[in-house]
Protein backbone atom coordinates (compact mmCIF):
# COMPACT_ATOMS: atom_id res chain seq x y z
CA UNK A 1 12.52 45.99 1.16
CA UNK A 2 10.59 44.08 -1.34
CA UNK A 3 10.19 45.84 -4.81
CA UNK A 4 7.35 45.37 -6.65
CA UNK A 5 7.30 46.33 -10.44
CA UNK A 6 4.59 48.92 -11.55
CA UNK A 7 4.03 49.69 -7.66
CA UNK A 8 5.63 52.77 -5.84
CA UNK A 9 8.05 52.19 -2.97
CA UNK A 10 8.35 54.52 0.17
CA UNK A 11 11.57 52.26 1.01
CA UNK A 12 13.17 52.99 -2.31
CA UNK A 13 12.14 56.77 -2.10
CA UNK A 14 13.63 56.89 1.03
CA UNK A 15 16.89 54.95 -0.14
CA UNK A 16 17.21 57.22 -2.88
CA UNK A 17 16.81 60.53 -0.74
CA UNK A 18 19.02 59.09 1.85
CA UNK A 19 22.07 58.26 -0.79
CA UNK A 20 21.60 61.83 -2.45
CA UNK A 21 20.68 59.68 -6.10
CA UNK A 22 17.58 60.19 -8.01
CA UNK A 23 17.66 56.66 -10.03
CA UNK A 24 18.80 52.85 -9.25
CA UNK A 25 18.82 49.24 -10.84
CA UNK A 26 18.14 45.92 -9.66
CA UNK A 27 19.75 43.36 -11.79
CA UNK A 28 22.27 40.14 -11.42
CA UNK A 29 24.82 38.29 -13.49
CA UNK A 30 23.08 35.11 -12.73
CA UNK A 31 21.50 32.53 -15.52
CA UNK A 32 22.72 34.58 -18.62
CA UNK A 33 19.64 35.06 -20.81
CA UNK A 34 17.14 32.93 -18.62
CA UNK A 35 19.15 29.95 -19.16
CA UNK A 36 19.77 28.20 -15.85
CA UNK A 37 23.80 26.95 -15.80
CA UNK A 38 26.41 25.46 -12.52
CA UNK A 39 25.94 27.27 -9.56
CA UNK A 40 30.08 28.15 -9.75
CA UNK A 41 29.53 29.97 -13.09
CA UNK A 42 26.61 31.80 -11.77
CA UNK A 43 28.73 32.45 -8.36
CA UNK A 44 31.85 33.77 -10.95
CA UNK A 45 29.66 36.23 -12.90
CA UNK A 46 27.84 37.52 -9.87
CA UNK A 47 31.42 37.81 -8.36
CA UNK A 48 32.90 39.70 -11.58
CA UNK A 49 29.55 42.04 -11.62
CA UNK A 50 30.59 43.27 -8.27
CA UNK A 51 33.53 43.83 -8.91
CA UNK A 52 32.82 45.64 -12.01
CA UNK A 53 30.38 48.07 -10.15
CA UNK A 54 33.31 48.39 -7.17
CA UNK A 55 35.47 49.63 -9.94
CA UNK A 56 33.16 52.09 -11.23
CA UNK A 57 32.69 53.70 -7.32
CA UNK A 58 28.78 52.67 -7.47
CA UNK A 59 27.15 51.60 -3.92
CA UNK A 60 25.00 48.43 -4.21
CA UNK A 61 23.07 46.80 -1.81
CA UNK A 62 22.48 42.64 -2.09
CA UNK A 63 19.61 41.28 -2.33
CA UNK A 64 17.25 38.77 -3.81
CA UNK A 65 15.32 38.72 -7.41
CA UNK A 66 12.25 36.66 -7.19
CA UNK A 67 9.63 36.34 -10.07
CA UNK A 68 6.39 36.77 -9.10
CA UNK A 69 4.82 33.96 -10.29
CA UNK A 70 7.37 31.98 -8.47
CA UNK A 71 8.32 29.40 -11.50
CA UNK A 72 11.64 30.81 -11.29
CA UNK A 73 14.49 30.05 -8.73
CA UNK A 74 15.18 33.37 -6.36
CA UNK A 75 18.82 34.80 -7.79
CA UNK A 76 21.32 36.64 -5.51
CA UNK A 77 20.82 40.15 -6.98
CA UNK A 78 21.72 43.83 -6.66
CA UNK A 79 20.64 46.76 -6.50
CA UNK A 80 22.89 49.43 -7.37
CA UNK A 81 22.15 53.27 -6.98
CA UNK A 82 22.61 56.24 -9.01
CA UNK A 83 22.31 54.47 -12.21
CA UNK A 84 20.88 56.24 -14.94
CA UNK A 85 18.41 54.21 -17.41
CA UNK A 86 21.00 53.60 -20.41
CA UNK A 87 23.60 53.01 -18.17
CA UNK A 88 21.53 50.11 -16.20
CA UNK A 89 20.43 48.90 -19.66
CA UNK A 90 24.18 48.36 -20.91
CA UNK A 91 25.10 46.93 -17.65
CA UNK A 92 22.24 44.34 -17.95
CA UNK A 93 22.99 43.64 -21.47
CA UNK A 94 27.14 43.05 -20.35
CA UNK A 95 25.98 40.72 -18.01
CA UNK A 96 23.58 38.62 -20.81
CA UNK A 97 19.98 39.59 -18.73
CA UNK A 98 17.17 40.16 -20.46
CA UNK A 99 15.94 42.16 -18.39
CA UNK A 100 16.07 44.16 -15.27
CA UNK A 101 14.50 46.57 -13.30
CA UNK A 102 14.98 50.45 -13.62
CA UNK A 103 13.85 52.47 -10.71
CA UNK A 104 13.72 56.47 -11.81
CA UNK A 105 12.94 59.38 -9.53
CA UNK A 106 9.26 58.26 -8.69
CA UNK A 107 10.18 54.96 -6.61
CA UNK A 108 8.24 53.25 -9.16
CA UNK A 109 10.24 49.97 -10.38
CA UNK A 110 9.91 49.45 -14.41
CA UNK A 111 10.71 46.20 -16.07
CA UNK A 112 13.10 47.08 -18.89
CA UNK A 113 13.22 44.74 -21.35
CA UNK A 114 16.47 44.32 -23.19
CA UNK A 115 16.45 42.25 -25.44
């Protein structure tokens, strides 16, 4: 599934309907606050963020965070479901991002900016 920001997505309606969750967020733990660092640090937080959403019960699904433009390296990423739009915006902001991608009840991903 490729997510697209502004567009709607018949994949994510589908993933929501099919999980029973009405909102999700696409976001990683890699380059804290666009700043590129060692590929162990980035593997570490990415590691801890999973863990942190495996201790909270939250289903993600792995994936990869491309900007469109493609001036920026493709980051390991995830998208976790049922998370509502504060909750995605502390997570992002835990995890030094400043930004990531809110996806609400109409399958439309949003760019939430967070800083």
């Amino acid at each position: 599934m490729t997510l697209k920001v502004g567009l709607f997505s018949s994949a994510l309606a589908n993933l929501h309907k099919t999980f029973h969750v009405e909102c999700s967020v696409f976001t990683t733990a890699f380059n804290p606050f666009s700043c590129v660092v060692d590929d162990d640090i980035n593997i570490a937080r990415q590691a801890l963020l999973k863990q942190d959403l495996l201790e909270q019960g939250l289903i993600f699904i792995e994936g990869i965070g491309r900007h469109p433009s493609g001036n920026w390296p493709g980051e390991p990423s995830l998208l976790v479901l049922g998370v509502p739009l504060k909750a995605a915006k502390n997570l992002g902001t835990r995890y030094e991002q400043n930004a990531v991608i809110w996806n609400g009840l109409d399958a439309v991903p949003q760019l939430m900016l967070l800083r």
